[in-house]
N, C-alpha and C. Protein backbone atom coordinates (compact mmCIF):
# COMPACT_ATOMS: atom_id res chain seq x y z
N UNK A 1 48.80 183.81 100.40
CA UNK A 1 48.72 183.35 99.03
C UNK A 1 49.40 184.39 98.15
N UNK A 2 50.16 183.98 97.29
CA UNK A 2 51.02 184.89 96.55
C UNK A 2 50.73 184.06 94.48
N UNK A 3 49.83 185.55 94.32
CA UNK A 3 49.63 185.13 92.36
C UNK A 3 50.56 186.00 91.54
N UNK A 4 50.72 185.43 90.89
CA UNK A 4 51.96 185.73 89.72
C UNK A 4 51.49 185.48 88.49
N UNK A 5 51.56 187.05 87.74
CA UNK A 5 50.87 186.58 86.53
C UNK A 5 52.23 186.91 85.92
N UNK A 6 53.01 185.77 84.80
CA UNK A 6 53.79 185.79 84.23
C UNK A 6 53.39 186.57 82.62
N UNK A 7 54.33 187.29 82.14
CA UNK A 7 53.85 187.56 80.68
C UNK A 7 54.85 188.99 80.38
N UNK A 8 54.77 189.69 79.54
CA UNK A 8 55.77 191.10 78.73
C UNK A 8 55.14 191.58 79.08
N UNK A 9 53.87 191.92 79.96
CA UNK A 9 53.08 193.12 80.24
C UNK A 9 52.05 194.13 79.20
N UNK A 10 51.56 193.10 78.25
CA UNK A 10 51.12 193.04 77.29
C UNK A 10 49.43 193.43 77.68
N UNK A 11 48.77 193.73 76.95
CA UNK A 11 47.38 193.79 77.18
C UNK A 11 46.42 192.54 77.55
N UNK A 12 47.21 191.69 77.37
CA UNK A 12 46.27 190.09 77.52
C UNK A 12 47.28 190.08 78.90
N UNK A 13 48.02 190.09 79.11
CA UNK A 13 48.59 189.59 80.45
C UNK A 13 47.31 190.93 81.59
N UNK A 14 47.63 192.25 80.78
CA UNK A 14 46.70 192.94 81.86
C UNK A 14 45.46 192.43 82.28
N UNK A 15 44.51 191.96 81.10
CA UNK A 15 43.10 190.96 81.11
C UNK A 15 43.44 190.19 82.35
N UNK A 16 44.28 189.20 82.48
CA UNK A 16 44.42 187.88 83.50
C UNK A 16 44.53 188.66 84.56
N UNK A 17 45.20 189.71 84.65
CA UNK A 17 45.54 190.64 86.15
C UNK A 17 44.28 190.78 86.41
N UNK A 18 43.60 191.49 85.82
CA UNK A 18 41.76 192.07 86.05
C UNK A 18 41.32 190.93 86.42
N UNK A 19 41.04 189.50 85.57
CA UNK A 19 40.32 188.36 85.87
C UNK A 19 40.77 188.18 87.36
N UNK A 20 42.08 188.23 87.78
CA UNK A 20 42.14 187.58 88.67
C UNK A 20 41.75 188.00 89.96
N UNK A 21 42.21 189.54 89.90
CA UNK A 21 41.64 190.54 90.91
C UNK A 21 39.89 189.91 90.89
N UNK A 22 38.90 189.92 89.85
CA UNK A 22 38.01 190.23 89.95
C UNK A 22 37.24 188.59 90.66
N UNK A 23 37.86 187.32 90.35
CA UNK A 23 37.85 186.15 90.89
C UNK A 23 38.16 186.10 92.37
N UNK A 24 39.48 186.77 92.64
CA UNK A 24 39.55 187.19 94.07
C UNK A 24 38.13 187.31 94.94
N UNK A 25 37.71 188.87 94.40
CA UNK A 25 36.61 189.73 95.10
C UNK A 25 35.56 188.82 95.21
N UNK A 26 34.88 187.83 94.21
CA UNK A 26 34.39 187.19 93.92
C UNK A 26 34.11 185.98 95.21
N UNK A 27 35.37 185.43 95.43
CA UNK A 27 35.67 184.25 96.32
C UNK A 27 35.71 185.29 97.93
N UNK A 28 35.70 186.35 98.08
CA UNK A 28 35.95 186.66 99.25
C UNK A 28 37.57 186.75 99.42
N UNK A 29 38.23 186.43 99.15
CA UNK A 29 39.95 186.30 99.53
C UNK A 29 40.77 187.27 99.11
N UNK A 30 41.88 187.19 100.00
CA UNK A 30 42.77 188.07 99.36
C UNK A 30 44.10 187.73 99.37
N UNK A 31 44.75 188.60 98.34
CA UNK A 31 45.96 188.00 97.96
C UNK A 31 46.82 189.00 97.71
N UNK A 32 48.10 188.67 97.61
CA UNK A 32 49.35 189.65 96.93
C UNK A 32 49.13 188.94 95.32
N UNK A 33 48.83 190.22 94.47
CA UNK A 33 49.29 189.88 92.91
C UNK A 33 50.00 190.39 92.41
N UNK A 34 51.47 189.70 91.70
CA UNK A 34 52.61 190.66 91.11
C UNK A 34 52.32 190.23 89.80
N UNK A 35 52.97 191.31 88.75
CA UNK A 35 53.34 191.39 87.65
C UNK A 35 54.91 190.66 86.96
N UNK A 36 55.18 189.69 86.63
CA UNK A 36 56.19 189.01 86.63
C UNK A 36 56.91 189.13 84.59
N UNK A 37 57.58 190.33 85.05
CA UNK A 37 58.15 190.73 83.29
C UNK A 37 59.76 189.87 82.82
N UNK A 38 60.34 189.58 84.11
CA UNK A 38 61.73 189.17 83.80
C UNK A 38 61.52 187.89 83.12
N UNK A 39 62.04 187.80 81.66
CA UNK A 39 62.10 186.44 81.29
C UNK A 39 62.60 185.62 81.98
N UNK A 40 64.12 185.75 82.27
CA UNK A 40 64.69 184.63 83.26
C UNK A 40 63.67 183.93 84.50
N UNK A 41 62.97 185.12 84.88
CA UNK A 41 61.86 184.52 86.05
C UNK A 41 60.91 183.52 85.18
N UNK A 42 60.18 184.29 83.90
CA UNK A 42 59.52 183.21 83.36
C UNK A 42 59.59 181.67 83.25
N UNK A 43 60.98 181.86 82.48
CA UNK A 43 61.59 180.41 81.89
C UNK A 43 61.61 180.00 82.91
N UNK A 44 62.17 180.32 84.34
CA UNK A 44 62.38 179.75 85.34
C UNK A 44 61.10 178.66 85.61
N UNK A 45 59.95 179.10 85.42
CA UNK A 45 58.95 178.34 85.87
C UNK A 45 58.64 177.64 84.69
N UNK A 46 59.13 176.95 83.47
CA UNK A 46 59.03 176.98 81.87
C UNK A 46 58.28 176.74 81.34
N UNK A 47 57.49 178.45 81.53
CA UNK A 47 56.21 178.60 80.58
C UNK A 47 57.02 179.03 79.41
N UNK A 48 56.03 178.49 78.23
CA UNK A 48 56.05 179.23 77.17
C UNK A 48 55.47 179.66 76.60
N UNK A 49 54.54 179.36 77.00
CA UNK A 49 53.25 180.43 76.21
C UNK A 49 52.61 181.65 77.35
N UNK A 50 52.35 182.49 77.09
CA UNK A 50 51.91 183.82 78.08
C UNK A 50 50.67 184.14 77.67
N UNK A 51 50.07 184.80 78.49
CA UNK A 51 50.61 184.76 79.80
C UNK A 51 50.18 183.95 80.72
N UNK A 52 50.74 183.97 81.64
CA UNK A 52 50.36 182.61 82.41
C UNK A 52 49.83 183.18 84.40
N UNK A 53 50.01 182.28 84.82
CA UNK A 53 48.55 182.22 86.02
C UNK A 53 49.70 181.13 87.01
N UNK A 54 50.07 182.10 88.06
CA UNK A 54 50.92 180.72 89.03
C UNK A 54 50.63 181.18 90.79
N UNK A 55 50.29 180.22 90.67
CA UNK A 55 49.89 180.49 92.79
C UNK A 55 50.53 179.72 93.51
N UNK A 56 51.67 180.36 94.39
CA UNK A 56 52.00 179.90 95.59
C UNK A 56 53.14 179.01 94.58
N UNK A 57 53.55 179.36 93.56
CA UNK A 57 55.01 178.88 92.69
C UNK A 57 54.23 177.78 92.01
N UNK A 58 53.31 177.38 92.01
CA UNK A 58 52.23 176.26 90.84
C UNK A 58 51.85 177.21 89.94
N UNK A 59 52.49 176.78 88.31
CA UNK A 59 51.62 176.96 87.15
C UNK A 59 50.39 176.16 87.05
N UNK A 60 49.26 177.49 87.32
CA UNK A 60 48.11 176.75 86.91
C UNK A 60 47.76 176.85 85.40
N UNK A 61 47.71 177.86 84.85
CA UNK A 61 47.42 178.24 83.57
C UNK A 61 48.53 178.61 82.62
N UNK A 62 48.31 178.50 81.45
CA UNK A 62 50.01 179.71 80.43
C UNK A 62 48.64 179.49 79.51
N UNK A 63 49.40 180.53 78.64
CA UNK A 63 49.05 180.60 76.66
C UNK A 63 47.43 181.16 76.27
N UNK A 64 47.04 181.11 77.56
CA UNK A 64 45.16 182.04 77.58
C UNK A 64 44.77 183.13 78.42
N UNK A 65 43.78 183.82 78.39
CA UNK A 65 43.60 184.30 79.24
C UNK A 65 42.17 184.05 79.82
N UNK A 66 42.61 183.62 80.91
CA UNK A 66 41.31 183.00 81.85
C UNK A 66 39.99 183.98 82.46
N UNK A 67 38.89 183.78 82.07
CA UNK A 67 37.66 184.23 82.52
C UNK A 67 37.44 184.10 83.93
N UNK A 68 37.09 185.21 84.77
CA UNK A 68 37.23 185.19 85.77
C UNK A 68 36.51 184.19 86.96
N UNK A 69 35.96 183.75 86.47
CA UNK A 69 35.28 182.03 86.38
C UNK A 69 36.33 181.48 86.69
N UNK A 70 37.17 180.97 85.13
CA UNK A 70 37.72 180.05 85.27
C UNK A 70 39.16 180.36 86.24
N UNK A 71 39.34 181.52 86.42
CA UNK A 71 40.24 181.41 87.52
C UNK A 71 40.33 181.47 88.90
N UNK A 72 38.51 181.50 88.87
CA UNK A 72 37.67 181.06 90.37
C UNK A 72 37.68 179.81 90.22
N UNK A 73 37.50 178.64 89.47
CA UNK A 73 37.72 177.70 89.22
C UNK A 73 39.30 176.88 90.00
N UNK A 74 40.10 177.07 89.02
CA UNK A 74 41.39 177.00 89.51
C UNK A 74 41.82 177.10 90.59
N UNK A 75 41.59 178.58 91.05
CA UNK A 75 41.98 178.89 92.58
C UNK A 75 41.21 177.86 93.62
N UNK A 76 40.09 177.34 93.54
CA UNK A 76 39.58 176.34 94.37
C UNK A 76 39.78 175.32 93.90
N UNK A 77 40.54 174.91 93.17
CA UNK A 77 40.78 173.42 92.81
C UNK A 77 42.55 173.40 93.23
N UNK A 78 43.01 174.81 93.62
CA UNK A 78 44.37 174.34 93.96
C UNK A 78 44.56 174.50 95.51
N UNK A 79 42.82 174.28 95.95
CA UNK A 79 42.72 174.54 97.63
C UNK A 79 42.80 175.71 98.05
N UNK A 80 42.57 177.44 97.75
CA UNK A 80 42.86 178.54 97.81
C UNK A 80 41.32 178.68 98.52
């Protein structure tokens, strides 16, 4: 499983990094999580709002930052 948190590396993109790590630990699983700063990579996937939340190349989330809940949520609703 490969998560990608898209965003400028901003303090709210760091939040979603933490949530997600901490949703991980949470679920038992593990994962590779990158930091994804290149716009071109962004647009590529065309978010526009940041930062955003993508597993396995699926945008699950953009434009919030998800409670580590809700990205325990997500991650089992995208079969993870």
């Amino acid at each position: 499983m490969h998560i990608e948190i898209l965003g400028s590396g901003c303090a709210r993109c760091h939040s979603l990094e933490a949530n997600v790590r901490k949703a991980l630990q949470l679920l038992g699983k593990e994962a590779q999580v990158t930091a994804v700063t290149d716009m071109a990579q962004i647009m590529a996937y065309g978010v526009m709002s940041m930062p955003a939340l993508v597993v396995d190349g699926k945008v699950l989330a953009s434009g919030r930052v998800l409670s580590p809940e809700e990205v325990k949520r997500a991650l089992v609703s995208a079969g993870i």
